[in-house]
C-alpha atoms as a PDB file:
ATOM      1  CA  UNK A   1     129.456  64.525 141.783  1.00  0.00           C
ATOM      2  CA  UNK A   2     127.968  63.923 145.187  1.00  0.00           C
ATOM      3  CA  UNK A   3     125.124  65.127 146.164  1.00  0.00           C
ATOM      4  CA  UNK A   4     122.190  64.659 149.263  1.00  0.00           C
ATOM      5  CA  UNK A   5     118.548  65.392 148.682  1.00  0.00           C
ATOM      6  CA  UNK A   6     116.462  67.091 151.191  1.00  0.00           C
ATOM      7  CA  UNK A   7     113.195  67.091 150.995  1.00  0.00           C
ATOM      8  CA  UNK A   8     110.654  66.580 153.008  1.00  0.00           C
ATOM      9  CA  UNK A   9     107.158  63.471 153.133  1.00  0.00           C
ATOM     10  CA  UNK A  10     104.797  63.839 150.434  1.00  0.00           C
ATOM     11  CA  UNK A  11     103.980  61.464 147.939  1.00  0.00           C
ATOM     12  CA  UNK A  12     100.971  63.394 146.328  1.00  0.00           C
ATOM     13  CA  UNK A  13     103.249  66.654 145.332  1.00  0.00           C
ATOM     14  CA  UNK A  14     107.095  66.046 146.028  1.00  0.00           C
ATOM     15  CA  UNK A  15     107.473  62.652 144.394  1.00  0.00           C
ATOM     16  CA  UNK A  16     106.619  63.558 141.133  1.00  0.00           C
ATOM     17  CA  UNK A  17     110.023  65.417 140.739  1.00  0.00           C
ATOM     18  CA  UNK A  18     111.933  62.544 142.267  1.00  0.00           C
ATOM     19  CA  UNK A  19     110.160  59.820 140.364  1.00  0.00           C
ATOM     20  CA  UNK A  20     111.062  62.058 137.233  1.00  0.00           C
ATOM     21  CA  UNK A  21     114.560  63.053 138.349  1.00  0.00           C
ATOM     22  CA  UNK A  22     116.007  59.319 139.116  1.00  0.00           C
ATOM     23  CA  UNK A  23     114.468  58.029 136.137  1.00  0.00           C
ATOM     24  CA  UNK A  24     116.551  60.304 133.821  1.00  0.00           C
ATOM     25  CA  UNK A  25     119.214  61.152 135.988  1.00  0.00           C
ATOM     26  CA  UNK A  26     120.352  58.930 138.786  1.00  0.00           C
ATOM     27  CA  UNK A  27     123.075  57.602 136.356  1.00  0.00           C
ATOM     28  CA  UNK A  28     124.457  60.899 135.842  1.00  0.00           C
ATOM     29  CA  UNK A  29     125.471  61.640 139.939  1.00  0.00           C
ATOM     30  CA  UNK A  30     126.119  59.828 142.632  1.00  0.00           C
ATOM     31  CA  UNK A  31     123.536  59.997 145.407  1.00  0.00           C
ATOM     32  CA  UNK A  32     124.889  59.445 148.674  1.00  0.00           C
ATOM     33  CA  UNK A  33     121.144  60.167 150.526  1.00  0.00           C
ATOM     34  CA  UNK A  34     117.213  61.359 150.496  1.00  0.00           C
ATOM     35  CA  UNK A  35     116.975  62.840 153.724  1.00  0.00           C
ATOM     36  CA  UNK A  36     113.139  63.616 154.185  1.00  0.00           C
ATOM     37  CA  UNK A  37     111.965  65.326 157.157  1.00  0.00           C
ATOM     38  CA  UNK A  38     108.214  65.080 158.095  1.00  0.00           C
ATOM     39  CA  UNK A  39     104.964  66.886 155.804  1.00  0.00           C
ATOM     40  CA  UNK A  40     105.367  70.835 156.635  1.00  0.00           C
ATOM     41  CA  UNK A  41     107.940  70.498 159.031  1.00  0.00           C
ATOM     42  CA  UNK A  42     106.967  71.905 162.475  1.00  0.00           C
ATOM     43  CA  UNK A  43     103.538  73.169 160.828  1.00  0.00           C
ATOM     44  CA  UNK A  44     100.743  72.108 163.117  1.00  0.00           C
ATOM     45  CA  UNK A  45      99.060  69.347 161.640  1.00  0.00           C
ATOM     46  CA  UNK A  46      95.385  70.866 162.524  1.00  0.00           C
ATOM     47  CA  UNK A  47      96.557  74.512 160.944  1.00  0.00           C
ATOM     48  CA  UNK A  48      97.359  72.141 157.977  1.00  0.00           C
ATOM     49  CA  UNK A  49      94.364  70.382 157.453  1.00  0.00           C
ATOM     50  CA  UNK A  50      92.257  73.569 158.220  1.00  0.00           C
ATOM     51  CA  UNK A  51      94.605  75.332 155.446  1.00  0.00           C
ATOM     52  CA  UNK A  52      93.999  71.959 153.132  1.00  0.00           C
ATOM     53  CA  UNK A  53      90.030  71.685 153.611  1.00  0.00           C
ATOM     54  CA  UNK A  54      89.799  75.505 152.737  1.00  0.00           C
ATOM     55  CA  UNK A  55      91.510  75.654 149.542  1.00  0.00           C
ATOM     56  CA  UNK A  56      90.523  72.170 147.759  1.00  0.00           C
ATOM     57  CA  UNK A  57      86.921  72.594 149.524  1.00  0.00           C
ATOM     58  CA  UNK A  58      85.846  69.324 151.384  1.00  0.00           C
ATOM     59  CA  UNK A  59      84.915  67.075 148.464  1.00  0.00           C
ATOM     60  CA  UNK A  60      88.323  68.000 146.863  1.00  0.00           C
ATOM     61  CA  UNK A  61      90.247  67.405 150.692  1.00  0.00           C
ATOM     62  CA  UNK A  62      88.402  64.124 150.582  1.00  0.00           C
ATOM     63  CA  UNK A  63      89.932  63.043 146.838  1.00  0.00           C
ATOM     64  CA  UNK A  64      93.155  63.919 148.517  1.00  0.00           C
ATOM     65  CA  UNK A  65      93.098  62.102 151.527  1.00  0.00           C
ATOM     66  CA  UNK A  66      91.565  59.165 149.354  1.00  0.00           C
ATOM     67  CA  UNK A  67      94.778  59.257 147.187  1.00  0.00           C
ATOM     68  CA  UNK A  68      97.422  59.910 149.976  1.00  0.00           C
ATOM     69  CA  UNK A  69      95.668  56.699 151.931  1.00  0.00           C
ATOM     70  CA  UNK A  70      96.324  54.768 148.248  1.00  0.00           C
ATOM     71  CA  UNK A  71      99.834  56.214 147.845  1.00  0.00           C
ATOM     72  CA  UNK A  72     101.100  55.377 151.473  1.00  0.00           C
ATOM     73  CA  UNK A  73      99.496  51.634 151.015  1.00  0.00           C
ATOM     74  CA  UNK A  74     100.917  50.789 147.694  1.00  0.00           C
ATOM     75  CA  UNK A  75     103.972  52.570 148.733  1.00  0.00           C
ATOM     76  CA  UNK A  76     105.278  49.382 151.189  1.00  0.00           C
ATOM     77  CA  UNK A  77     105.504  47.585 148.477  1.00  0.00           C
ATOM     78  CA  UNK A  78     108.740  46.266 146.698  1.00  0.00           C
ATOM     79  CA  UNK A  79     109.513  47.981 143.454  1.00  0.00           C
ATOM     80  CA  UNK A  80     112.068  47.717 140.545  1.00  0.00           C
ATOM     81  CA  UNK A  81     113.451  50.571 139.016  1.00  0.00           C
ATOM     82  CA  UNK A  82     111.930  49.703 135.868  1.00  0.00           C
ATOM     83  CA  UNK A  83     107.676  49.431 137.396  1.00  0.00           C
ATOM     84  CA  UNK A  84     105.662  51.855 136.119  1.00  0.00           C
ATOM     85  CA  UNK A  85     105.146  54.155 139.003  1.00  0.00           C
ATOM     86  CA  UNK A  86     106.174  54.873 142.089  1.00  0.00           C
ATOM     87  CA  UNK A  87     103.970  55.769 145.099  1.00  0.00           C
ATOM     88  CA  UNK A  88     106.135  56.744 147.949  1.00  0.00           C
ATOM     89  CA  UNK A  89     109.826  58.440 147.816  1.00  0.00           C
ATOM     90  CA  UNK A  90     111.253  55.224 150.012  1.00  0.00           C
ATOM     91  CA  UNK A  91     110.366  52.648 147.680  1.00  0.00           C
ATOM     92  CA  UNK A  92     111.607  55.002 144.565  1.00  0.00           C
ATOM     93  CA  UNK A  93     115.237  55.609 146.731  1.00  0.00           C
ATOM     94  CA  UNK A  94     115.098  51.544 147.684  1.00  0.00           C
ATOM     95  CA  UNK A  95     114.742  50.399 143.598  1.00  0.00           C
ATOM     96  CA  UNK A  96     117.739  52.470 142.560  1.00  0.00           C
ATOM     97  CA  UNK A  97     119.504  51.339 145.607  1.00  0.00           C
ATOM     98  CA  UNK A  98     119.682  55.015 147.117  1.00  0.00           C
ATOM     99  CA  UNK A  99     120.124  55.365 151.076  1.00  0.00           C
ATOM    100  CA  UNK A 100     116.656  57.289 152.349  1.00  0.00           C
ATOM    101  CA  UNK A 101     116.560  58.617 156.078  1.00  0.00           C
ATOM    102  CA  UNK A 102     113.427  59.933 157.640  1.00  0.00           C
ATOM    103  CA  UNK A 103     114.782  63.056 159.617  1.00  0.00           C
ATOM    104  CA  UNK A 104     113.535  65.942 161.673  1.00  0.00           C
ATOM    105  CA  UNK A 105     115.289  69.407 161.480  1.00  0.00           C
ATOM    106  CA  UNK A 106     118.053  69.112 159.557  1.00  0.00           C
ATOM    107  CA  UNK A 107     119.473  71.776 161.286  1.00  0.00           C
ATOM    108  CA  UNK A 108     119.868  69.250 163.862  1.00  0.00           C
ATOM    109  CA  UNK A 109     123.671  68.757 165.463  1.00  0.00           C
ATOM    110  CA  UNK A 110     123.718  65.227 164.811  1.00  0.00           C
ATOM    111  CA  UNK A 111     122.183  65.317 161.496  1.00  0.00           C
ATOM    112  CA  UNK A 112     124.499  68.034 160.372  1.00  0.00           C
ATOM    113  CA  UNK A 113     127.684  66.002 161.288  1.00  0.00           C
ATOM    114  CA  UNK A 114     126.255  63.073 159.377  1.00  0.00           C
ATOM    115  CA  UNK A 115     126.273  64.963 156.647  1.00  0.00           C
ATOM    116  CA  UNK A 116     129.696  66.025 156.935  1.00  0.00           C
ATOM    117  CA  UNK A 117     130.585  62.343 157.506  1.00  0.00           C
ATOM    118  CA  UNK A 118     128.506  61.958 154.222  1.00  0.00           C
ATOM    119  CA  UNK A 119     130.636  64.234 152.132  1.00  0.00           C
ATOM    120  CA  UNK A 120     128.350  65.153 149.760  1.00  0.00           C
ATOM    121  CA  UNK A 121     129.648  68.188 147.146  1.00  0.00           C
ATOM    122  CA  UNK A 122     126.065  69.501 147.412  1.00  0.00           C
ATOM    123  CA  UNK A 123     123.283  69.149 148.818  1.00  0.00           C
ATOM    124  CA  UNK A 124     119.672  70.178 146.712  1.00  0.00           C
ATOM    125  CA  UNK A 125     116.911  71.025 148.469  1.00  0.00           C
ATOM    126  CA  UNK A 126     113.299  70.004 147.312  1.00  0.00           C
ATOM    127  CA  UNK A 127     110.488  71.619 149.254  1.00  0.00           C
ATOM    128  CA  UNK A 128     113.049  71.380 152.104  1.00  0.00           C
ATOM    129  CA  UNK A 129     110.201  72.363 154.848  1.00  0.00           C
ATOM    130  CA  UNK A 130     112.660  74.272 157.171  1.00  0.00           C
ATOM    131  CA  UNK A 131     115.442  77.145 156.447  1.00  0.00           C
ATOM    132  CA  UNK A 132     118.370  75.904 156.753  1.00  0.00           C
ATOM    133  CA  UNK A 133     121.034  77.253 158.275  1.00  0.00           C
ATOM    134  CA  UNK A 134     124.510  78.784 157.954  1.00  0.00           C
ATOM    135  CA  UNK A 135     126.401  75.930 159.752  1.00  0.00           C
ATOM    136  CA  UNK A 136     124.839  72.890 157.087  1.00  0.00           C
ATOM    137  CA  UNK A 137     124.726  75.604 154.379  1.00  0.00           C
ATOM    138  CA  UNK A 138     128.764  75.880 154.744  1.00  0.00           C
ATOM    139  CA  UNK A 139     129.262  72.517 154.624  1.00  0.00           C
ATOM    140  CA  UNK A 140     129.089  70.953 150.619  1.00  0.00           C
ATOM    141  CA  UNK A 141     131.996  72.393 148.710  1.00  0.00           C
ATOM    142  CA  UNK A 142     129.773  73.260 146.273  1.00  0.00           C
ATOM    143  CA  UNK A 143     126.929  74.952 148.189  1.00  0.00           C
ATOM    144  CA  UNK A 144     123.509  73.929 148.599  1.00  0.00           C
ATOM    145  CA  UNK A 145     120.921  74.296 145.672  1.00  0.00           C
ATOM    146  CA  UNK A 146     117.219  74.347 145.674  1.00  0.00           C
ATOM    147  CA  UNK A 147     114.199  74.524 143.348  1.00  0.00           C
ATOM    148  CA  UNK A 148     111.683  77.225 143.663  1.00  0.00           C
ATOM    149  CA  UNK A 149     108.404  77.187 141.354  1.00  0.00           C
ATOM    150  CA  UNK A 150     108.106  80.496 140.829  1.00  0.00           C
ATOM    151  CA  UNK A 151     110.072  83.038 138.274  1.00  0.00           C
ATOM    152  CA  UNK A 152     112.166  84.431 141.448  1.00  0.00           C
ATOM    153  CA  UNK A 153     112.613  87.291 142.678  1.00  0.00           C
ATOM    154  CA  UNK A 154     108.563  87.108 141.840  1.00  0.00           C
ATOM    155  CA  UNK A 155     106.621  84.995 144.084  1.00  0.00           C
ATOM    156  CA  UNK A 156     109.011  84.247 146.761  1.00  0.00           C
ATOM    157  CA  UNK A 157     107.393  82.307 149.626  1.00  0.00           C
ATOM    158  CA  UNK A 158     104.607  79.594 149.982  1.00  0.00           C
ATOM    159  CA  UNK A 159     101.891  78.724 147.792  1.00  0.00           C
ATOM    160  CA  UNK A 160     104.019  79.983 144.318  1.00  0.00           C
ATOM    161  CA  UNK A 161     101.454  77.584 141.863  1.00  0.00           C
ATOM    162  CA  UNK A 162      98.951  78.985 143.430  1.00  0.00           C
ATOM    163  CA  UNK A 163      99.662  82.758 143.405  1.00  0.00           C
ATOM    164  CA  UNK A 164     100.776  82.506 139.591  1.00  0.00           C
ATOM    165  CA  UNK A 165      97.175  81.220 138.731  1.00  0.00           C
ATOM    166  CA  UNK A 166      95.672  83.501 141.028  1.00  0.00           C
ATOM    167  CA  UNK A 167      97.531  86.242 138.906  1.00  0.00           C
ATOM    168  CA  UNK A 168      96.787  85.390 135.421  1.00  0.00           C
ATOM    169  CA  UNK A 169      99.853  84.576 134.600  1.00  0.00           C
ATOM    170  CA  UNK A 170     100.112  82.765 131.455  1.00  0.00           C
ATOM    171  CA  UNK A 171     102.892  80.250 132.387  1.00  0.00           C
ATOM    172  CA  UNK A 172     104.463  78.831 135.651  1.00  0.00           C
ATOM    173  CA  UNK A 173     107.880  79.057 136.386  1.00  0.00           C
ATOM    174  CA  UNK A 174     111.057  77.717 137.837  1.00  0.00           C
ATOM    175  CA  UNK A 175     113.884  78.766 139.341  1.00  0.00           C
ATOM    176  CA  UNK A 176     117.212  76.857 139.966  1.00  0.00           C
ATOM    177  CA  UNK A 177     119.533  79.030 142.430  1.00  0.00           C
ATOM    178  CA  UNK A 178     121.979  78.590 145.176  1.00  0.00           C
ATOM    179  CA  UNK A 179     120.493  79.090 148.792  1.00  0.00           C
ATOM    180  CA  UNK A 180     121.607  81.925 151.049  1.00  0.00           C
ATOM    181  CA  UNK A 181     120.675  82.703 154.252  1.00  0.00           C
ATOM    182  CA  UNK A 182     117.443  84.696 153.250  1.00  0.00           C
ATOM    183  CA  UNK A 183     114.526  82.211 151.768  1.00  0.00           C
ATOM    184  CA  UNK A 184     114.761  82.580 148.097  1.00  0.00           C
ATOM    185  CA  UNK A 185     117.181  85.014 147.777  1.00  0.00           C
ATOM    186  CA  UNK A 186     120.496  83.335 146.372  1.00  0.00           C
ATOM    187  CA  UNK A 187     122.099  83.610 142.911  1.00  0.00           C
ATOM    188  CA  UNK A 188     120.150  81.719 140.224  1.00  0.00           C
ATOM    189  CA  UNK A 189     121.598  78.600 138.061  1.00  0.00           C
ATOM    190  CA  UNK A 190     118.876  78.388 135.762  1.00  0.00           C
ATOM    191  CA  UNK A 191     115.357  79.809 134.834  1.00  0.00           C
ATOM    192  CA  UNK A 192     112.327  78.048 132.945  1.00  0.00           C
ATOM    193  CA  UNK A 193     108.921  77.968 132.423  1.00  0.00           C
ATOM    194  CA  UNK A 194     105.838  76.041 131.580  1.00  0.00           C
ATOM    195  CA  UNK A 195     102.603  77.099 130.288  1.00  0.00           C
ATOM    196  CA  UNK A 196      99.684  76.464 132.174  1.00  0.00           C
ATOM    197  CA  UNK A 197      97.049  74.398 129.964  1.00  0.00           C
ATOM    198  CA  UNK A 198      92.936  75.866 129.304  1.00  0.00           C
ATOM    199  CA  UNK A 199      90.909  74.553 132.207  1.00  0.00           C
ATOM    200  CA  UNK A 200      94.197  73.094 134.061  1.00  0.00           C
ATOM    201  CA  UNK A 201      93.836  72.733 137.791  1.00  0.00           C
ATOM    202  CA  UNK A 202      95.881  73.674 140.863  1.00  0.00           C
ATOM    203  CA  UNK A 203      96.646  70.069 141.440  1.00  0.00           C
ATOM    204  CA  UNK A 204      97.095  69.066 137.943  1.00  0.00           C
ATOM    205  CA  UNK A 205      99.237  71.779 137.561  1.00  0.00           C
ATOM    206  CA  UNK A 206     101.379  71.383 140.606  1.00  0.00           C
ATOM    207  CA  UNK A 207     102.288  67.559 139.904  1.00  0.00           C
ATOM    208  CA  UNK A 208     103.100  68.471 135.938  1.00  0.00           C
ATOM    209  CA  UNK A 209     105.702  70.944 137.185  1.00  0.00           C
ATOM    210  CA  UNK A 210     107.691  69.379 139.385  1.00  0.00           C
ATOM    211  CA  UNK A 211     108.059  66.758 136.659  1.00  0.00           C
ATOM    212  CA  UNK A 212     109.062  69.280 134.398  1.00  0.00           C
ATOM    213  CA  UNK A 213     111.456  71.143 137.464  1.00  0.00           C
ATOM    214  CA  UNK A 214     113.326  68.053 137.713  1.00  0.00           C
ATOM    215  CA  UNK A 215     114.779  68.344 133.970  1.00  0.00           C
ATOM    216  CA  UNK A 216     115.705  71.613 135.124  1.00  0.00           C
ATOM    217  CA  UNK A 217     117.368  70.414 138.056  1.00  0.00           C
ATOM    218  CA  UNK A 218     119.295  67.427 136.017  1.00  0.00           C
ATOM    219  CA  UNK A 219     120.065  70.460 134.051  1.00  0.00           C
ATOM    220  CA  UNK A 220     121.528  72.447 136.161  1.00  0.00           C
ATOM    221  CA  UNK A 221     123.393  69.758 138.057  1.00  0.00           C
ATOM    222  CA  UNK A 222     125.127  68.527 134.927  1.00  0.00           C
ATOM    223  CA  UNK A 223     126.046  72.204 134.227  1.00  0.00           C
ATOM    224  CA  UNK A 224     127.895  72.385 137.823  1.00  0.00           C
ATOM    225  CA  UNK A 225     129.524  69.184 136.885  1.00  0.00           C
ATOM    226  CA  UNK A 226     130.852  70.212 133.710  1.00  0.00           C
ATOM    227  CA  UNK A 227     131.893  73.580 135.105  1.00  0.00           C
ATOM    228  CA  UNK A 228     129.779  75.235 132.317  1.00  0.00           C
ATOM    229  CA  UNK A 229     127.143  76.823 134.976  1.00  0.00           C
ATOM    230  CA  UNK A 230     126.275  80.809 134.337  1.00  0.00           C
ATOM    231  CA  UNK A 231     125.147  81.908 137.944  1.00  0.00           C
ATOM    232  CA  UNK A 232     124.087  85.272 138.037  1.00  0.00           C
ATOM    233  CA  UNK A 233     122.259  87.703 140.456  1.00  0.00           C
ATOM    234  CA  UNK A 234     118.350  88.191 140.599  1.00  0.00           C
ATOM    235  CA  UNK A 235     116.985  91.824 141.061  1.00  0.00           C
ATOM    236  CA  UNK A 236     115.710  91.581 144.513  1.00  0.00           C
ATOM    237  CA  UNK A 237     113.753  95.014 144.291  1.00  0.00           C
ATOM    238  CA  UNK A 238     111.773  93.584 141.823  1.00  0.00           C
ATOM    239  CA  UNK A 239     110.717  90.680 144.050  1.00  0.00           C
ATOM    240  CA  UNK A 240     107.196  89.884 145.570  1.00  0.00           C
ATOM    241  CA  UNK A 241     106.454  87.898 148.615  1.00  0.00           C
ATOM    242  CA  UNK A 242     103.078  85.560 149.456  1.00  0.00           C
ATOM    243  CA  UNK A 243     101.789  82.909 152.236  1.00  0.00           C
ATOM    244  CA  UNK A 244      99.734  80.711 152.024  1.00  0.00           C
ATOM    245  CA  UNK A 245      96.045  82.678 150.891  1.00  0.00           C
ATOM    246  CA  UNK A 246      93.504  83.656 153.102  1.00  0.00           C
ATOM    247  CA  UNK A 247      90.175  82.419 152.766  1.00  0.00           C
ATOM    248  CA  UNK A 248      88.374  86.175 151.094  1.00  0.00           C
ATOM    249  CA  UNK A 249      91.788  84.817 148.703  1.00  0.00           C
ATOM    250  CA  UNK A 250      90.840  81.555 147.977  1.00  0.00           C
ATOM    251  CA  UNK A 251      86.766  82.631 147.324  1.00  0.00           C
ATOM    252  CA  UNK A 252      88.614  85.344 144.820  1.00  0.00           C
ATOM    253  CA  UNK A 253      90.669  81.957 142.972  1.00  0.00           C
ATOM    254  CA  UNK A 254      87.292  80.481 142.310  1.00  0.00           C
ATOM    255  CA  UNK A 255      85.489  83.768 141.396  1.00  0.00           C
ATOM    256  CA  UNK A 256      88.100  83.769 138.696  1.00  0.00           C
ATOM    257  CA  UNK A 257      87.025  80.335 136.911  1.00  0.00           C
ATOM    258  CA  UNK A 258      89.855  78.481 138.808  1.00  0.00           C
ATOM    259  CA  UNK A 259      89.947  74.998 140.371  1.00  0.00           C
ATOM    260  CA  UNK A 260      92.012  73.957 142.635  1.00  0.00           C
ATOM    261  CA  UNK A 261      90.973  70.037 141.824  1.00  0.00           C
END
């Protein structure tokens, strides 16, 4: 099967999955592209860092921007497929010999009719930072896919990690589904969970399970390919929405024993 990746520029929380996904499955499917569009899409970069600096406090921000300064250094380097880690999605896609294009809005015209050009059978969204439309939604014979880290219809939205903790929820989970043209709302391929470690923080937590969301993904994907997939509807009146938390939020998090670093 043939299948295009879009995702979007982050090599502190989105390459996790991929460094997890091509090392157990890039054998399995034929990858014709990682299409990555910019951090947060159109998201103003100041509304960003304000949204950043209030939830991992300045101290934590600092780690962060420490790391992500590492990570994009490190990440220019040549790798093989078989080096220990990874520390940017381009030079994970250049060891297995993967095409990687830096996009915009992949709702684009021209990038849409590349992707028909491409031919992919589907096309899985990772933390895809815009909502894609009908036009390149039509277009993969077998629909588009994405991963949502949240047990949907529950915690639709941004922020699901965070909102599950926030919650006392016991475990995180994931959702495999197809995408429709509402955010989170198409028919689900596959539903997991992890449990959420004593003492675990936001970050931590965040990192382990998109590692763990890309076994469900290879999961799933081999499931469409052997025709042995069980898609079946979610109860949207049981579904909850969130954005990204407000500040009286965020002081709540911490009153609750949780770190977000």
């Amino acid at each position: 099967m043939r299948i295009e990746f879009l995702t979007q520029d982050d090599p502190l929380y989105i390459l996790p999955f991929f460094d997890e996904f091509l090392r157990n499955y890039a054998s399995d499917f034929t990858i014709v592209q990682i299409s990555c569009s910019p951090t947060m899409g159109k998201r103003s970069r100041i509304q960003m860092l304000r949204e950043l600096t209030s939830l991992y406090g300045l101290v934590g921000f600092i780690r962060l921007v420490g790391r992500a300064a590492k990570y994009r250094l490190l990440g220019k380097l040549r790798k093989s497929r078989e080096a220990r880690q990874f520390y940017s999605l381009e030079q994970a896609a250049s060891a297995y010999g993967i095409p990687y294009r830096r996009i915009g809005n992949p709702n684009a015209a021209d990038f849409v009719e590349s992707v028909r050009q491409r031919s992919a059978d589907l096309i899985v969204s990772v933390a895809c930072p815009y909502i894609l439309k009908q036009t390149l939604l039509s277009l993969p014979p077998q629909g588009c896919v994405n991963i949502h880290h949240a047990p949907l219809p529950r915690y639709k939205g941004m922020m699901p990690t965070f909102w599950q903790m926030f919650h006392g929820e016991k475990t995180v989970g994931v959702t495999v589904h197809f995408m429709a043209a509402k955010v989170d709302e198409g028919a689900a391929l596959l539903q997991d969970q992890l449990v959420i470690e004593p003492g675990e923080t936001l970050d931590h937590l965040i990192r382990r399970s998109k590692r763990h969301g890309a076994h469900c993904m290879g999961r799933a994907l081999r499931q469409i390919v052997a025709g042995t997939q069980r898609i079946y509807d979610l109860d949207q009146g049981a579904g909850t929405h969130f954005t990204f938390p407000t500040i009286y939020e965020i002081r709540e998090f911490y009153k609750k024993g949780l770190r977000a670093i």
